[in-house]
C-alpha atoms as a PDB file:
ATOM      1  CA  UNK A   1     -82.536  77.331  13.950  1.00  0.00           C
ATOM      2  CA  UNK A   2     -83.727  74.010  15.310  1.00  0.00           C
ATOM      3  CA  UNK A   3     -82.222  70.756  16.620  1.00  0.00           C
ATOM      4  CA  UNK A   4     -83.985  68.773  13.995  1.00  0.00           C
ATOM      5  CA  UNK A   5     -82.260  70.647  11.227  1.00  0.00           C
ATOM      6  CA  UNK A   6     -79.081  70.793  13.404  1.00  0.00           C
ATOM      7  CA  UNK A   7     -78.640  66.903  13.694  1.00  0.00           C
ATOM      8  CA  UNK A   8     -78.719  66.592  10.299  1.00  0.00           C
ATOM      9  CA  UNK A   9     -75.559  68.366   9.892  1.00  0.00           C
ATOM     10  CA  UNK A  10     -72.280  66.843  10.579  1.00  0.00           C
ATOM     11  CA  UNK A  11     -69.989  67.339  13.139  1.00  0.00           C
ATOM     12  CA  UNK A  12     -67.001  69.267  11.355  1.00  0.00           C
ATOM     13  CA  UNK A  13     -69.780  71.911   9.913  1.00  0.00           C
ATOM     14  CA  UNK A  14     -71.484  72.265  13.139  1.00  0.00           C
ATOM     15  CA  UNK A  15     -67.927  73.279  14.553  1.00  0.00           C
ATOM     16  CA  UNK A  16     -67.084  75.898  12.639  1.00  0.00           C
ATOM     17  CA  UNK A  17     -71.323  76.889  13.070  1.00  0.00           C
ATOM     18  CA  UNK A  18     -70.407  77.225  16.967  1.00  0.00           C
ATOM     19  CA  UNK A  19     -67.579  79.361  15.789  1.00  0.00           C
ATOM     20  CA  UNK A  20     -69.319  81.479  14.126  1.00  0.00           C
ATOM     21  CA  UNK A  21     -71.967  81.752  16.626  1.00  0.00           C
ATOM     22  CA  UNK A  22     -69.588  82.754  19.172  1.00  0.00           C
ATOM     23  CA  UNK A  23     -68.677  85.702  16.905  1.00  0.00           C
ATOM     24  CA  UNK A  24     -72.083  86.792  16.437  1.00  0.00           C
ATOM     25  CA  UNK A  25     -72.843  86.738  20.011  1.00  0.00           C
ATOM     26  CA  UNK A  26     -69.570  88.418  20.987  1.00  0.00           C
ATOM     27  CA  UNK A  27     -70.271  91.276  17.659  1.00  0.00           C
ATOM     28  CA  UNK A  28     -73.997  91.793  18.692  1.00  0.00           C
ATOM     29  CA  UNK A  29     -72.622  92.546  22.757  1.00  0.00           C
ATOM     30  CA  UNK A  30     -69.793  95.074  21.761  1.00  0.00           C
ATOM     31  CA  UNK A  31     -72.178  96.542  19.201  1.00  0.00           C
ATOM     32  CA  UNK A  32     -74.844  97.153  22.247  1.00  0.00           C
ATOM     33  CA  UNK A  33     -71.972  98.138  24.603  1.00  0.00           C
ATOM     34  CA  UNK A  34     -71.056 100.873  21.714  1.00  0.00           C
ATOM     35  CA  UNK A  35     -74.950 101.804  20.959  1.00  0.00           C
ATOM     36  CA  UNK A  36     -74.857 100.514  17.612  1.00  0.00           C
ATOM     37  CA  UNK A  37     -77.313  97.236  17.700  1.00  0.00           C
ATOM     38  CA  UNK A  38     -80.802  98.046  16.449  1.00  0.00           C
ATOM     39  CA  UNK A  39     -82.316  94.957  17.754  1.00  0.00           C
ATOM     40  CA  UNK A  40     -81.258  93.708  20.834  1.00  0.00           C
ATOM     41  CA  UNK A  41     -82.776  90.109  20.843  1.00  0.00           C
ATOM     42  CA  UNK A  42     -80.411  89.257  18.646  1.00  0.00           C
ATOM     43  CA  UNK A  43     -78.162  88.552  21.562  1.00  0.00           C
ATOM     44  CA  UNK A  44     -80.377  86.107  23.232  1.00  0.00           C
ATOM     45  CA  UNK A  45     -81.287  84.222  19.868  1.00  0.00           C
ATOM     46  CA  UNK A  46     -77.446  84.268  18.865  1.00  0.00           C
ATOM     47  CA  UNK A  47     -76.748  82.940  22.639  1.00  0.00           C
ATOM     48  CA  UNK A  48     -79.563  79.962  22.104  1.00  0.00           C
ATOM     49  CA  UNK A  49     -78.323  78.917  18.897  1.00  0.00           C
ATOM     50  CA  UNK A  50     -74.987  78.728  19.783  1.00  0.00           C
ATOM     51  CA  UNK A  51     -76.493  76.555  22.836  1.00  0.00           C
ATOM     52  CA  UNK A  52     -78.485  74.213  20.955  1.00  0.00           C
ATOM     53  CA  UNK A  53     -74.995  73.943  18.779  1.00  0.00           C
ATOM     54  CA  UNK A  54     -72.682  73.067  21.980  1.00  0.00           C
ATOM     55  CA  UNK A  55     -75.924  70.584  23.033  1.00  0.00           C
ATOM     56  CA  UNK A  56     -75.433  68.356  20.208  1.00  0.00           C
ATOM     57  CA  UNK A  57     -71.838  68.230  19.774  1.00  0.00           C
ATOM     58  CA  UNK A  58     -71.803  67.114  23.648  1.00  0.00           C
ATOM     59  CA  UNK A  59     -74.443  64.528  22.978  1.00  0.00           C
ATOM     60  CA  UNK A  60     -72.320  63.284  20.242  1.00  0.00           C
ATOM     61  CA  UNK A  61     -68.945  63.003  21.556  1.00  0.00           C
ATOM     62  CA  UNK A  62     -70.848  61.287  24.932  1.00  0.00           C
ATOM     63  CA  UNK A  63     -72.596  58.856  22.155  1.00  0.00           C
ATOM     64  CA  UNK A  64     -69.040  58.130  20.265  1.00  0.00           C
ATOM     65  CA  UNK A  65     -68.065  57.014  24.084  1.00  0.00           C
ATOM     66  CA  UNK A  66     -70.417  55.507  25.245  1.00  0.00           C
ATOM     67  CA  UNK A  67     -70.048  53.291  21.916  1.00  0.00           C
ATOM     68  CA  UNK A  68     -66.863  52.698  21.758  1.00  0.00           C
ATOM     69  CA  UNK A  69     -66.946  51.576  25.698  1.00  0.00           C
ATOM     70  CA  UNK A  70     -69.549  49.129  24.619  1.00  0.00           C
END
């Protein structure tokens, strides 16, 4: 997933994307912990994704600020 496309989105979908992101991530770690995940980078692109998600909501509630300050 990339920031380009990610921007694009709004703000309500990309909420309930970090919600399901935190799923995946937390369903891909108990599946390893239980010996049932196949592919293990799965974590670390789930965890990335769900950064890049949490990067762009910040930037726009410090941009909503920052303009409203202005």
């Amino acid at each position: 997933m990339k920031a380009k496309d990610l921007r694009e989105r709004t703000t309500e979908h990309l909420r309930e994307l970090e919600k399901t992101l935190a799923r995946e991530v937390f369903d891909a770690k108990f599946k390893n912990y239980t010996n049932r995940l196949n592919d293990t980078a799965t974590i670390s692109k789930a965890r990335r994704d769900l950064a890049r998600v949490k990067t762009i909501l910040v930037q726009r509630v410090r941009d909503e600020a920052a303009g409203g300050k202005a």
